[in-house]
Protein backbone atom coordinates (compact mmCIF):
# COMPACT_ATOMS: atom_id res chain seq x y z
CA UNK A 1 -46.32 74.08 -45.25
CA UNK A 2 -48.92 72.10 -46.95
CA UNK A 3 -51.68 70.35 -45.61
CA UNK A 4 -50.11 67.32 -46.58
CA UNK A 5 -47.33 68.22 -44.70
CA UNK A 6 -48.65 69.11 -41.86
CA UNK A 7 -50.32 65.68 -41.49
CA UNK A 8 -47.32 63.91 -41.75
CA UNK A 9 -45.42 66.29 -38.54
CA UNK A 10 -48.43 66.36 -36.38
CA UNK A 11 -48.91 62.29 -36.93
CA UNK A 12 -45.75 61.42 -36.46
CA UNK A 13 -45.27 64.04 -33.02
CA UNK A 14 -48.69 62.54 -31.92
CA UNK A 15 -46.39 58.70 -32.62
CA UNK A 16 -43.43 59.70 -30.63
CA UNK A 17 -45.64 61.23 -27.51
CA UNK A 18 -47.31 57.89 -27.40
CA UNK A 19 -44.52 55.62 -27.30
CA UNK A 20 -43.09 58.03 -24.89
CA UNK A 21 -46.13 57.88 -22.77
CA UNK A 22 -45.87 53.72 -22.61
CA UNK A 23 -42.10 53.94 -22.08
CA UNK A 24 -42.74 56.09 -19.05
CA UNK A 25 -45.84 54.00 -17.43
CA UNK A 26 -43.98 52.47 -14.85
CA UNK A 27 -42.14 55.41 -13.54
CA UNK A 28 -46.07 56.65 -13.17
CA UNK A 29 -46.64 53.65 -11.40
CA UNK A 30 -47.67 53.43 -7.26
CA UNK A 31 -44.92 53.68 -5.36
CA UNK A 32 -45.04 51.02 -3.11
CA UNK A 33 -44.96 52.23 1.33
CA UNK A 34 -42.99 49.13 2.16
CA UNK A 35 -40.54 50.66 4.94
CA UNK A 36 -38.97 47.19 5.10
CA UNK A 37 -38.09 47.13 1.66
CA UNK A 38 -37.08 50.98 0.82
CA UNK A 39 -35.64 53.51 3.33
CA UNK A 40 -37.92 56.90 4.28
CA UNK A 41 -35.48 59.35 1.88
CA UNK A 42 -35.64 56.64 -1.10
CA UNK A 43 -38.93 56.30 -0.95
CA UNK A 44 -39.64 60.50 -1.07
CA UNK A 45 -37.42 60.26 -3.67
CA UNK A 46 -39.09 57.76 -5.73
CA UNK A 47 -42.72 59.68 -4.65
CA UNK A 48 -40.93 62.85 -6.01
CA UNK A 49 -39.92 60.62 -9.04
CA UNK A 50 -43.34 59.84 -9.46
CA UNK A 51 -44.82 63.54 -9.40
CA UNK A 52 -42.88 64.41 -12.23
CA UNK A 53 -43.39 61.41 -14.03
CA UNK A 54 -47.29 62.06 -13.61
CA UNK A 55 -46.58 65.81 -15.13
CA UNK A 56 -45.17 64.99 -17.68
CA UNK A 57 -47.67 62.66 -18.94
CA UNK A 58 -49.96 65.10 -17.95
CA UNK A 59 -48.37 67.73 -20.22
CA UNK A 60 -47.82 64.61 -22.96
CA UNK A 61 -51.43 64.56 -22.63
CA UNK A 62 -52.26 67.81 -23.33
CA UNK A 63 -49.89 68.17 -26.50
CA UNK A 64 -51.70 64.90 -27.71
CA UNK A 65 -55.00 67.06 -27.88
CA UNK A 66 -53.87 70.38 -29.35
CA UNK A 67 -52.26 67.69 -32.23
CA UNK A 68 -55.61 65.57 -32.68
CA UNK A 69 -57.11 69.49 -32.79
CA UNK A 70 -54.82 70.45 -35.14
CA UNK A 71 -55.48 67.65 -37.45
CA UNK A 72 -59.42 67.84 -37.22
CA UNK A 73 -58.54 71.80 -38.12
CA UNK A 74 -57.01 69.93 -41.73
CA UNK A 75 -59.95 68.34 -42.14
CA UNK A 76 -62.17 71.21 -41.84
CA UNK A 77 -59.84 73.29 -43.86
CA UNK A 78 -59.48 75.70 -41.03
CA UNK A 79 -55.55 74.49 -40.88
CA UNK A 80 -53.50 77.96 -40.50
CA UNK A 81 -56.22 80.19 -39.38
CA UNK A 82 -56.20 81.35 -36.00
CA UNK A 83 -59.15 79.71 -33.88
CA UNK A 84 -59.22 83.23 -31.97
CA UNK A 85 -59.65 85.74 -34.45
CA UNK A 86 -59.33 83.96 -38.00
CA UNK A 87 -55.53 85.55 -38.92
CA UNK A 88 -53.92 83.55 -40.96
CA UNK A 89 -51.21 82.09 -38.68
CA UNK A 90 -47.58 83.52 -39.96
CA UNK A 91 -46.30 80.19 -41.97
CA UNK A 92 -42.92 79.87 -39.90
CA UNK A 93 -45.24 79.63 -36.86
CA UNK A 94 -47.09 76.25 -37.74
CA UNK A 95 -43.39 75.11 -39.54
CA UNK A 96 -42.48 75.48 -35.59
CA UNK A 97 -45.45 74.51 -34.26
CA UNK A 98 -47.83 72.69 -36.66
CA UNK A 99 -50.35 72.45 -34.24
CA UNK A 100 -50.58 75.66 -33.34
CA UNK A 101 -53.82 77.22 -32.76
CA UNK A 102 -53.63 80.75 -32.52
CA UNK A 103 -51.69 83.54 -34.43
CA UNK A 104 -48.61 85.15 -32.71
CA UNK A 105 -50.66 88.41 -31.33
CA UNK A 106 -53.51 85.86 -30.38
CA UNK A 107 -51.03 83.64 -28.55
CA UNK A 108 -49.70 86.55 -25.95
């Protein structure tokens, strides 16, 4: 995988995390306490709703980052290289994973 490449995968995951991340704001949302309005069981359930909407973001999140790392990584031509011990990273790892930072004995 070129460097080229690699741009173009890691932009356009970081592009579909994002628009997954606006499409899920109001499931993120406060859940409103109105008993009047929403029974004690629907409302756990839409607080439970909320937990894992908030997790996944939070994971979305974190996947954003190792992406904008990976990409910095291009531009300091350190793309493919482990950031642990300086391996070269097997090629059908970062065709997998472009934005993966460490090499497969690294990564255990």
């Amino acid at each position: 995988m070129t460097d080229e490449e690699a741009i173009e995968v890691l932009k356009r995951m970081k592009s579909e995390l994002e628009s997954l991340s606006e499409i899920s704001q109001e499931a993120r949302a406060t859940v409103t306490l109105d008993q009047q309005s929403v029974g004690r069981l629907s409302r756990m359930d839409a607080l439970q709703g909320q937990a894992m909407a908030q997790a996944s973001e939070r994971q979305r999140r974190a996947d954003i980052q190792r992406i904008e790392a990976a990409l910095r990584r291009i531009e300091d031509g350190e793309f493919g290289y482990c950031v642990e011990c300086g391996e070269e990273i097997a090629p059908k790892r970062l065709e997998v994973d472009p934005a993966a930072a460490f090499c497969i004995n690294c990564a255990q």
